[in-house]
PDB file of N, CA and C in Angstrom:
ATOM      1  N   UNK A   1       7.983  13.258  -1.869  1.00  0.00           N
ATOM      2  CA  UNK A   1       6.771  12.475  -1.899  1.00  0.00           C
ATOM      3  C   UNK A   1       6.897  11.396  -0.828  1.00  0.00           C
ATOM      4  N   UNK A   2       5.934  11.233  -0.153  1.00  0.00           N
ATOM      5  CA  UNK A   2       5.632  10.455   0.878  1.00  0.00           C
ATOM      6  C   UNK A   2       4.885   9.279   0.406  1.00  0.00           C
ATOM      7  N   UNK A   3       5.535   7.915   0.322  1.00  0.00           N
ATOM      8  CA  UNK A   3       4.283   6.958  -0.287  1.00  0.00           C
ATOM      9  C   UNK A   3       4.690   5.559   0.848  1.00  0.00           C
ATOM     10  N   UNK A   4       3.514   5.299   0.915  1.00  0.00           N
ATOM     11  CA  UNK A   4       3.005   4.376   1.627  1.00  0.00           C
ATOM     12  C   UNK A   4       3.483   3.174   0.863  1.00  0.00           C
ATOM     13  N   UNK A   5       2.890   1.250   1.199  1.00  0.00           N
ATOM     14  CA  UNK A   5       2.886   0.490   0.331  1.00  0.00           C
ATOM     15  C   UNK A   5       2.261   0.767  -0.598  1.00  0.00           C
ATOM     16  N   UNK A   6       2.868   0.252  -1.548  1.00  0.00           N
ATOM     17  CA  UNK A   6       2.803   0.084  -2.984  1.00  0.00           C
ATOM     18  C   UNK A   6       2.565  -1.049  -3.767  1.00  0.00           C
ATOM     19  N   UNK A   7       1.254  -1.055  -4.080  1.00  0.00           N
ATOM     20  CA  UNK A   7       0.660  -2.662  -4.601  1.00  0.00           C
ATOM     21  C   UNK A   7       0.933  -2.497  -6.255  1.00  0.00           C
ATOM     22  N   UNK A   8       0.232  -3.658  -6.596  1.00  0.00           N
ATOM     23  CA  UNK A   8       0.051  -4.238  -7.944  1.00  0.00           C
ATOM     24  C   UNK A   8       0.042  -4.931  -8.530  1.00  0.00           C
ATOM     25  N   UNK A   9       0.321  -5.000 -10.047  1.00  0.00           N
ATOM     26  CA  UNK A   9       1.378  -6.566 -10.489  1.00  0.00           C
ATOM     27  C   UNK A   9       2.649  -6.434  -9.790  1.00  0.00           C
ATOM     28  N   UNK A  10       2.824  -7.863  -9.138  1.00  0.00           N
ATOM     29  CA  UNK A  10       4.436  -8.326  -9.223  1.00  0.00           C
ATOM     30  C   UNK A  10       4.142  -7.798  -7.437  1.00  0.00           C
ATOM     31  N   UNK A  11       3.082  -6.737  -7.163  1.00  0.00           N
ATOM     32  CA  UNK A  11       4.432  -5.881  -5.917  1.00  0.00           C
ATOM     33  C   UNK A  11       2.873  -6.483  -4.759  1.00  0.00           C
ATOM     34  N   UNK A  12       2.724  -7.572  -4.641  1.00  0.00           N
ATOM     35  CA  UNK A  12       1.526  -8.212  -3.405  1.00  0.00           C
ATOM     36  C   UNK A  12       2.612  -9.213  -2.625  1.00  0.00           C
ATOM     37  N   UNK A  13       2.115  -9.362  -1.305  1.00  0.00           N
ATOM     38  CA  UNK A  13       2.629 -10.088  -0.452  1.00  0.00           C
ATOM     39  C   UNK A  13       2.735 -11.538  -0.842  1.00  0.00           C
ATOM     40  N   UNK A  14       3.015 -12.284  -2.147  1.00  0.00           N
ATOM     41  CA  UNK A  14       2.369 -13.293  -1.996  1.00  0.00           C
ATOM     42  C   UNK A  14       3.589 -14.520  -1.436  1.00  0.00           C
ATOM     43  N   UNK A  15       4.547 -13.865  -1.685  1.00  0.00           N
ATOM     44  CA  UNK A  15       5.568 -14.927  -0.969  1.00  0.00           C
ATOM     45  C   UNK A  15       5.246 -14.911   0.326  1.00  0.00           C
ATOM     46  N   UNK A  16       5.041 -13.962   1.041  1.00  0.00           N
ATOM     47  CA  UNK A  16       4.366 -13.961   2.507  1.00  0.00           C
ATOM     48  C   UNK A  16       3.241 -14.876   2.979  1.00  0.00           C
ATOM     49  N   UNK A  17       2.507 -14.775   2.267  1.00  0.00           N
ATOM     50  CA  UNK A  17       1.262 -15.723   2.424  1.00  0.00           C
ATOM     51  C   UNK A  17       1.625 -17.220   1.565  1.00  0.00           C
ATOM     52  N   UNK A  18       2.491 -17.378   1.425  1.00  0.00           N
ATOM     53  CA  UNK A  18       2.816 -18.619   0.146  1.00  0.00           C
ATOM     54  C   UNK A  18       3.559 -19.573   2.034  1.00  0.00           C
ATOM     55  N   UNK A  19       4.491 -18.866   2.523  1.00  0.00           N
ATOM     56  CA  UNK A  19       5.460 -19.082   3.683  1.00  0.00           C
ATOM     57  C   UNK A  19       4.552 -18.923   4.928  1.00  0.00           C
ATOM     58  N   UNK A  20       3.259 -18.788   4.908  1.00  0.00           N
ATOM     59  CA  UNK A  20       2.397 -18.554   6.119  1.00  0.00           C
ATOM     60  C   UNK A  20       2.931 -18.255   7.171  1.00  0.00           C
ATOM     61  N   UNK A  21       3.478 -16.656   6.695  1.00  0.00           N
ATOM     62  CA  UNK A  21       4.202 -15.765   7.840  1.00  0.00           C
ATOM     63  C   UNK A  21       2.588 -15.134   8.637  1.00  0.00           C
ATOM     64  N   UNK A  22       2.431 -15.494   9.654  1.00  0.00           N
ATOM     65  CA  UNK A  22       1.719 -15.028  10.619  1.00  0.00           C
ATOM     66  C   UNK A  22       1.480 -13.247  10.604  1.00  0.00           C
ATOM     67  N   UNK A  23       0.567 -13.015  10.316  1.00  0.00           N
ATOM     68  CA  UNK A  23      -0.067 -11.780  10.983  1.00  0.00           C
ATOM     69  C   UNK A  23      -0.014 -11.182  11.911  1.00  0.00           C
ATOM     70  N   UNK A  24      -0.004  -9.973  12.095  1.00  0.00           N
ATOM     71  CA  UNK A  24      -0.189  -9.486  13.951  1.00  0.00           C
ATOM     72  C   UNK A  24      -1.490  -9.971  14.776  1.00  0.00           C
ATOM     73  N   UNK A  25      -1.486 -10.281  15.901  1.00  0.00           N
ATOM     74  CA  UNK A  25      -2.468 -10.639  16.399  1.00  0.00           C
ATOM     75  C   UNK A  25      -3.183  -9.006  16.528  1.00  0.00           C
ATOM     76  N   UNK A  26      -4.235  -8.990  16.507  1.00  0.00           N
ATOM     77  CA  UNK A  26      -5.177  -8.082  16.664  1.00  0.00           C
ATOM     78  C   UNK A  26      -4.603  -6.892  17.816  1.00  0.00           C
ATOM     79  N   UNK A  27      -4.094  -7.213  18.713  1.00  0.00           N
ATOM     80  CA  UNK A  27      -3.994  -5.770  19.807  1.00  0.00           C
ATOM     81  C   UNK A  27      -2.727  -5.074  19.646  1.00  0.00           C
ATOM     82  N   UNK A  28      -1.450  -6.265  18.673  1.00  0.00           N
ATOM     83  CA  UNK A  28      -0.205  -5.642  18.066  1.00  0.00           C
ATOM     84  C   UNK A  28      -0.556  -4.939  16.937  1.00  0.00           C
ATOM     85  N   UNK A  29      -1.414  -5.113  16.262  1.00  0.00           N
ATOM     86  CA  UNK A  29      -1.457  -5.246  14.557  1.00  0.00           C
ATOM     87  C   UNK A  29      -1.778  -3.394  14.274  1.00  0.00           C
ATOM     88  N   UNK A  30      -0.859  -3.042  13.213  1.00  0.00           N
ATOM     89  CA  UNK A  30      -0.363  -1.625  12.811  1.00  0.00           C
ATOM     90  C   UNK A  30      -1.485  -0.998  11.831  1.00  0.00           C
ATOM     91  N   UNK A  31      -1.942  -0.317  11.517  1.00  0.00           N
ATOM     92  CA  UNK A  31      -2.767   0.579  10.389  1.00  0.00           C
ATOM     93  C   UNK A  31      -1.788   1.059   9.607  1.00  0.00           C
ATOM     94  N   UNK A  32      -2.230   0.420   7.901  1.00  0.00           N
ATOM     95  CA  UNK A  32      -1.339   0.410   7.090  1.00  0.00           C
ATOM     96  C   UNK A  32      -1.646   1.567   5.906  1.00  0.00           C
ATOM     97  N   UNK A  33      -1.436   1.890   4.983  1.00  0.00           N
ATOM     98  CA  UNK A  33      -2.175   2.966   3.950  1.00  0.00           C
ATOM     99  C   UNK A  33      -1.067   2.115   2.810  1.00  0.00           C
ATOM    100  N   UNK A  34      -1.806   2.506   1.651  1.00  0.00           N
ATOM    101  CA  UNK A  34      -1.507   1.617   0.524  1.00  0.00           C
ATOM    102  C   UNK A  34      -1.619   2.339  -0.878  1.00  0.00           C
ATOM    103  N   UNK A  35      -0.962   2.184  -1.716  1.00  0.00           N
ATOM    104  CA  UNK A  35      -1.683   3.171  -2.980  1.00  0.00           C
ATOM    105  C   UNK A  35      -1.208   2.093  -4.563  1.00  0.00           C
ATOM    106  N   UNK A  36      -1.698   2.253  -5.319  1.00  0.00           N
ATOM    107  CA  UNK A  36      -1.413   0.710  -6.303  1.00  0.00           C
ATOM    108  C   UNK A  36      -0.312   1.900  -7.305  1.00  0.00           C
ATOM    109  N   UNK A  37       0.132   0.726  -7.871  1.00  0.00           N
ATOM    110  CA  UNK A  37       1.115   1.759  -8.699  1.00  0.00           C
ATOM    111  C   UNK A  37       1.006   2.481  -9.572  1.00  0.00           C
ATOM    112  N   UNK A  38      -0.029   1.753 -10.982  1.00  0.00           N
ATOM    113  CA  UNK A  38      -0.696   3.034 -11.372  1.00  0.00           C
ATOM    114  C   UNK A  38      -1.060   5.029 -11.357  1.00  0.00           C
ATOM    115  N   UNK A  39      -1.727   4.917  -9.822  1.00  0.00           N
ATOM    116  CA  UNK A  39      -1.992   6.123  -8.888  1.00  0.00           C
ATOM    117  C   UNK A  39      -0.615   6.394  -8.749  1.00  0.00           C
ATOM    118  N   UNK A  40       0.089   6.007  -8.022  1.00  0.00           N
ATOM    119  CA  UNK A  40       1.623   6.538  -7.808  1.00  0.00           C
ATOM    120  C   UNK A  40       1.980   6.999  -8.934  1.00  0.00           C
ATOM    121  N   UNK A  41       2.056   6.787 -10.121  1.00  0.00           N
ATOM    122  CA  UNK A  41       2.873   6.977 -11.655  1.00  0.00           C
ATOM    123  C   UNK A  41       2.112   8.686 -11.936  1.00  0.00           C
ATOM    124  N   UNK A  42       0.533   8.014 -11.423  1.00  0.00           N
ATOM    125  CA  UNK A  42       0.105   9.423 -12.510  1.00  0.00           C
ATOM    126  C   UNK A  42       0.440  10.700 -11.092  1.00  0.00           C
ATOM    127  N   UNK A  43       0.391  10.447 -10.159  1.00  0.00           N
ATOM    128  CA  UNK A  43       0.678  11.482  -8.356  1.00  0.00           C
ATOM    129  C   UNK A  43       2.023  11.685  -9.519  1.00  0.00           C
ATOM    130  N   UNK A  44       2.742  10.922  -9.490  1.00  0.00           N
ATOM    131  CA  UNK A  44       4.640  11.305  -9.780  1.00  0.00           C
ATOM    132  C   UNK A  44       4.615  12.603 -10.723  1.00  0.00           C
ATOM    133  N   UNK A  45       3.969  12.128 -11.307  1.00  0.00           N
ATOM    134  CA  UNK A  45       3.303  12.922 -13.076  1.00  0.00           C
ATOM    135  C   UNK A  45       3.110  14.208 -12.180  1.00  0.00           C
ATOM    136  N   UNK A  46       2.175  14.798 -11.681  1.00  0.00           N
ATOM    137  CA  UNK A  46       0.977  15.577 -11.217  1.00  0.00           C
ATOM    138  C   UNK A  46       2.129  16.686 -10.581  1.00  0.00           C
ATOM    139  N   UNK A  47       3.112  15.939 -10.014  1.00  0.00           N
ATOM    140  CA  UNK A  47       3.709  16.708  -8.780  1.00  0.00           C
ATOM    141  C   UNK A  47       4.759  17.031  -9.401  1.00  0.00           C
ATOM    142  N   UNK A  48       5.332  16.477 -10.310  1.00  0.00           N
ATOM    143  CA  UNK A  48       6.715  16.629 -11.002  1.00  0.00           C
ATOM    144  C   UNK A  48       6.065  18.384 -12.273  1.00  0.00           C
ATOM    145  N   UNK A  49       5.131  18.467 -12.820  1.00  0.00           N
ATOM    146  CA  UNK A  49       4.369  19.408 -13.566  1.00  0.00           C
ATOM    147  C   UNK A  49       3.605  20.802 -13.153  1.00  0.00           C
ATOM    148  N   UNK A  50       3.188  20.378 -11.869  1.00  0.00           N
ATOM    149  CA  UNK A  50       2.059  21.593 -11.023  1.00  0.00           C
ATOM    150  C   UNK A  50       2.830  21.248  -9.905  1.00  0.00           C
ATOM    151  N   UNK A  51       2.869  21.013  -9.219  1.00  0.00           N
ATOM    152  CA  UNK A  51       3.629  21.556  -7.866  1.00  0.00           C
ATOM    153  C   UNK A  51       4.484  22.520  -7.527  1.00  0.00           C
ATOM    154  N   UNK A  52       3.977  23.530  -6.666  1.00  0.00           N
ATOM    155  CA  UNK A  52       5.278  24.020  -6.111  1.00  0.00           C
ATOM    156  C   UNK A  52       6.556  23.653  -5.328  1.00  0.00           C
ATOM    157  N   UNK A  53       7.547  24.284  -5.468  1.00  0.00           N
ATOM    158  CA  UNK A  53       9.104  23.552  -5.101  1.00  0.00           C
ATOM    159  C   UNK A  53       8.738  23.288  -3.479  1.00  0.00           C
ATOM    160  N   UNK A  54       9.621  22.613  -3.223  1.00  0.00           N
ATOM    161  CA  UNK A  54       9.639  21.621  -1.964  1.00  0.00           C
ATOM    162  C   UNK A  54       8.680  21.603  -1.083  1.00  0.00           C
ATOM    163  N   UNK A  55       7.790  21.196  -1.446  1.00  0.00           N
ATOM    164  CA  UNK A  55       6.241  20.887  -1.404  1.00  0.00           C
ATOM    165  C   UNK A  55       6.602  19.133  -0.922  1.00  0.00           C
ATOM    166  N   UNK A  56       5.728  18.331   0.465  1.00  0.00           N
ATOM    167  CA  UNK A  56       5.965  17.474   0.748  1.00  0.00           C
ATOM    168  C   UNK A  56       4.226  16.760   0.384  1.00  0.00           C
ATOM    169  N   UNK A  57       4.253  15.793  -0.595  1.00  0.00           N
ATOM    170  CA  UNK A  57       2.988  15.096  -0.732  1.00  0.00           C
ATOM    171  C   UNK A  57       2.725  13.714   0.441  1.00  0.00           C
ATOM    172  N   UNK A  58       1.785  13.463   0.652  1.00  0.00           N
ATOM    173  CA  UNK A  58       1.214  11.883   0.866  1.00  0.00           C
ATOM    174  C   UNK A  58       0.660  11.230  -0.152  1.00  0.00           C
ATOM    175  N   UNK A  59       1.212  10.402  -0.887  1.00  0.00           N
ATOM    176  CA  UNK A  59       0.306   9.810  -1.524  1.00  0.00           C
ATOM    177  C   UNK A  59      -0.327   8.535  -1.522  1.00  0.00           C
ATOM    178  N   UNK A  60      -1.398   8.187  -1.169  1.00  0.00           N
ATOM    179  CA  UNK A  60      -2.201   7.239  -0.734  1.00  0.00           C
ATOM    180  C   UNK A  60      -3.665   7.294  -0.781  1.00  0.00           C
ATOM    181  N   UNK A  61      -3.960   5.967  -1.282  1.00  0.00           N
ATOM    182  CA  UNK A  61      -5.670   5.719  -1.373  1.00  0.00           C
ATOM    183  C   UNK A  61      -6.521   5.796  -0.143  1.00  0.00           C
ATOM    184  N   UNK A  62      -7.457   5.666  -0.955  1.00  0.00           N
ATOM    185  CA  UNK A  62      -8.577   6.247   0.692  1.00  0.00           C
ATOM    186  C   UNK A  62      -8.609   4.861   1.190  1.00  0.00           C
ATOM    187  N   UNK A  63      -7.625   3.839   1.575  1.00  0.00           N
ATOM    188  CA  UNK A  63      -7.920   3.131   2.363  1.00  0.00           C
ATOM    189  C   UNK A  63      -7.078   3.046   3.465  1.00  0.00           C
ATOM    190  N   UNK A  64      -7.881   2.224   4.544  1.00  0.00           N
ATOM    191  CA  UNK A  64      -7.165   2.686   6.355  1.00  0.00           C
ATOM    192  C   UNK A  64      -7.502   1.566   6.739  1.00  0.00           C
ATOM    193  N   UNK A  65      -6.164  -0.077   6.315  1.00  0.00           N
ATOM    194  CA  UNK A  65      -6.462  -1.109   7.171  1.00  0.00           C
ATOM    195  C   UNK A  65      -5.155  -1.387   7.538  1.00  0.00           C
ATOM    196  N   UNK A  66      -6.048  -2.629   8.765  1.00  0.00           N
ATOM    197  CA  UNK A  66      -4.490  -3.159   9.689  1.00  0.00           C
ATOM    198  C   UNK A  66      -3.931  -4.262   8.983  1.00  0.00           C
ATOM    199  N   UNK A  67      -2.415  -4.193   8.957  1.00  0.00           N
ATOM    200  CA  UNK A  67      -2.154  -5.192   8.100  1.00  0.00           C
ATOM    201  C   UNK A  67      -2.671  -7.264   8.097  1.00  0.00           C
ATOM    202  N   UNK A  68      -3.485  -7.099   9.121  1.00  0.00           N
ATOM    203  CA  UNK A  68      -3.988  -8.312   8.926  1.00  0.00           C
ATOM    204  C   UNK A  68      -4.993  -8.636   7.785  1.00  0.00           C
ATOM    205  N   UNK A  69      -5.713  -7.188   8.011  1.00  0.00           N
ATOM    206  CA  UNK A  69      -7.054  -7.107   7.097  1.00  0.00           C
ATOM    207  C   UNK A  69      -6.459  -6.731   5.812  1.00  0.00           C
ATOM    208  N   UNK A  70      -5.113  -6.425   5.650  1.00  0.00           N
ATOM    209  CA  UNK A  70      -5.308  -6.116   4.097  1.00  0.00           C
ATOM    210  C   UNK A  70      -3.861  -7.352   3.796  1.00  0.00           C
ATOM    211  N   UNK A  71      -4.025  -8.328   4.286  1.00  0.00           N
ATOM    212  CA  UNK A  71      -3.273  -9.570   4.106  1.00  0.00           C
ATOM    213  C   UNK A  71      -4.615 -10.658   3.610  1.00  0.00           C
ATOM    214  N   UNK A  72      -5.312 -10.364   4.621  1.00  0.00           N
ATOM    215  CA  UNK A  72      -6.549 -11.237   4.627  1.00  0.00           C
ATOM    216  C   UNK A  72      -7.252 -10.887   3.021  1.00  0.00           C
ATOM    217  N   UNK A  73      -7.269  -9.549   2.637  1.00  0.00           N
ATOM    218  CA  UNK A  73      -7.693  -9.329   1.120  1.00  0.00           C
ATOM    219  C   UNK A  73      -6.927  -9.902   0.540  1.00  0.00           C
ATOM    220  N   UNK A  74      -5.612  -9.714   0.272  1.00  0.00           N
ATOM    221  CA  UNK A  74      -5.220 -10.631  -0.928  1.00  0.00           C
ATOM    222  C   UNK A  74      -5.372 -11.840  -0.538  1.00  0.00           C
ATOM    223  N   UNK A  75      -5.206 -12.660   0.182  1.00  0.00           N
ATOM    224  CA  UNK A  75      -5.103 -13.655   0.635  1.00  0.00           C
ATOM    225  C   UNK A  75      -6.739 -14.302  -0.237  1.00  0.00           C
ATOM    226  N   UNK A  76      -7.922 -13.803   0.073  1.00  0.00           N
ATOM    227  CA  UNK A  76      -8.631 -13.654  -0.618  1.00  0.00           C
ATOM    228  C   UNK A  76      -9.152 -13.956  -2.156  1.00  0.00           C
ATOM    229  N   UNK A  77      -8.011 -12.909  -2.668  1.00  0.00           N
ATOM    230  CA  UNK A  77      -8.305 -12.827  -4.276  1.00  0.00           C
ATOM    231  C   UNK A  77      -7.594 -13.615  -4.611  1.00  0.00           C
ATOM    232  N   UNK A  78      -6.441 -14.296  -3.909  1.00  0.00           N
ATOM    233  CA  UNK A  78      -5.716 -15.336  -4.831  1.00  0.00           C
ATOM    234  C   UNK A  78      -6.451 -16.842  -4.680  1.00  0.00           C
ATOM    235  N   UNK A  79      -7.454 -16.709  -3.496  1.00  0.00           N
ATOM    236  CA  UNK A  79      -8.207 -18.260  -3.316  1.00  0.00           C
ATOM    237  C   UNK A  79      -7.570 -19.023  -2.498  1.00  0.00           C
TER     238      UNK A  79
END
């Protein structure tokens, strides 16, 4: 299984943004994929039951941001 970051309780950047570690500026800044943990638990489930043997997954939400923009979200929800 292939997994991207991994959000949730406990697992958000917030010591990062607490230490106002700087962002990439826009022309460095990487495209990130993300999946919350939840989704990961029940993928683990899914693949460990129905899958065929050495079968390589991605697992990740349909989202496609640069890590500024998905710093800038939490950054966001915490106020």
């Amino acid at each position: 299984m292939r997994v991207p970051g991994i959000y949730g309780p406990g697992r958000l950047p917030i010591e990062r943004l607490r230490r106002a570690v700087p962002a990439p500026v826009p022309g460095e800044d990487v495209l990130t994929n993300h999946i919350h943990a939840d989704d990961l638990a029940r993928i683990c489930i899914a693949a460990l039951f129905r899958s065929a043997p050495r079968r390589i997954y991605n697992a990740v939400d349909d989202s496609c941001l640069h890590l500024g923009e998905y710093l800038d979200l939490v950054a966001d929800q915490l106020g």
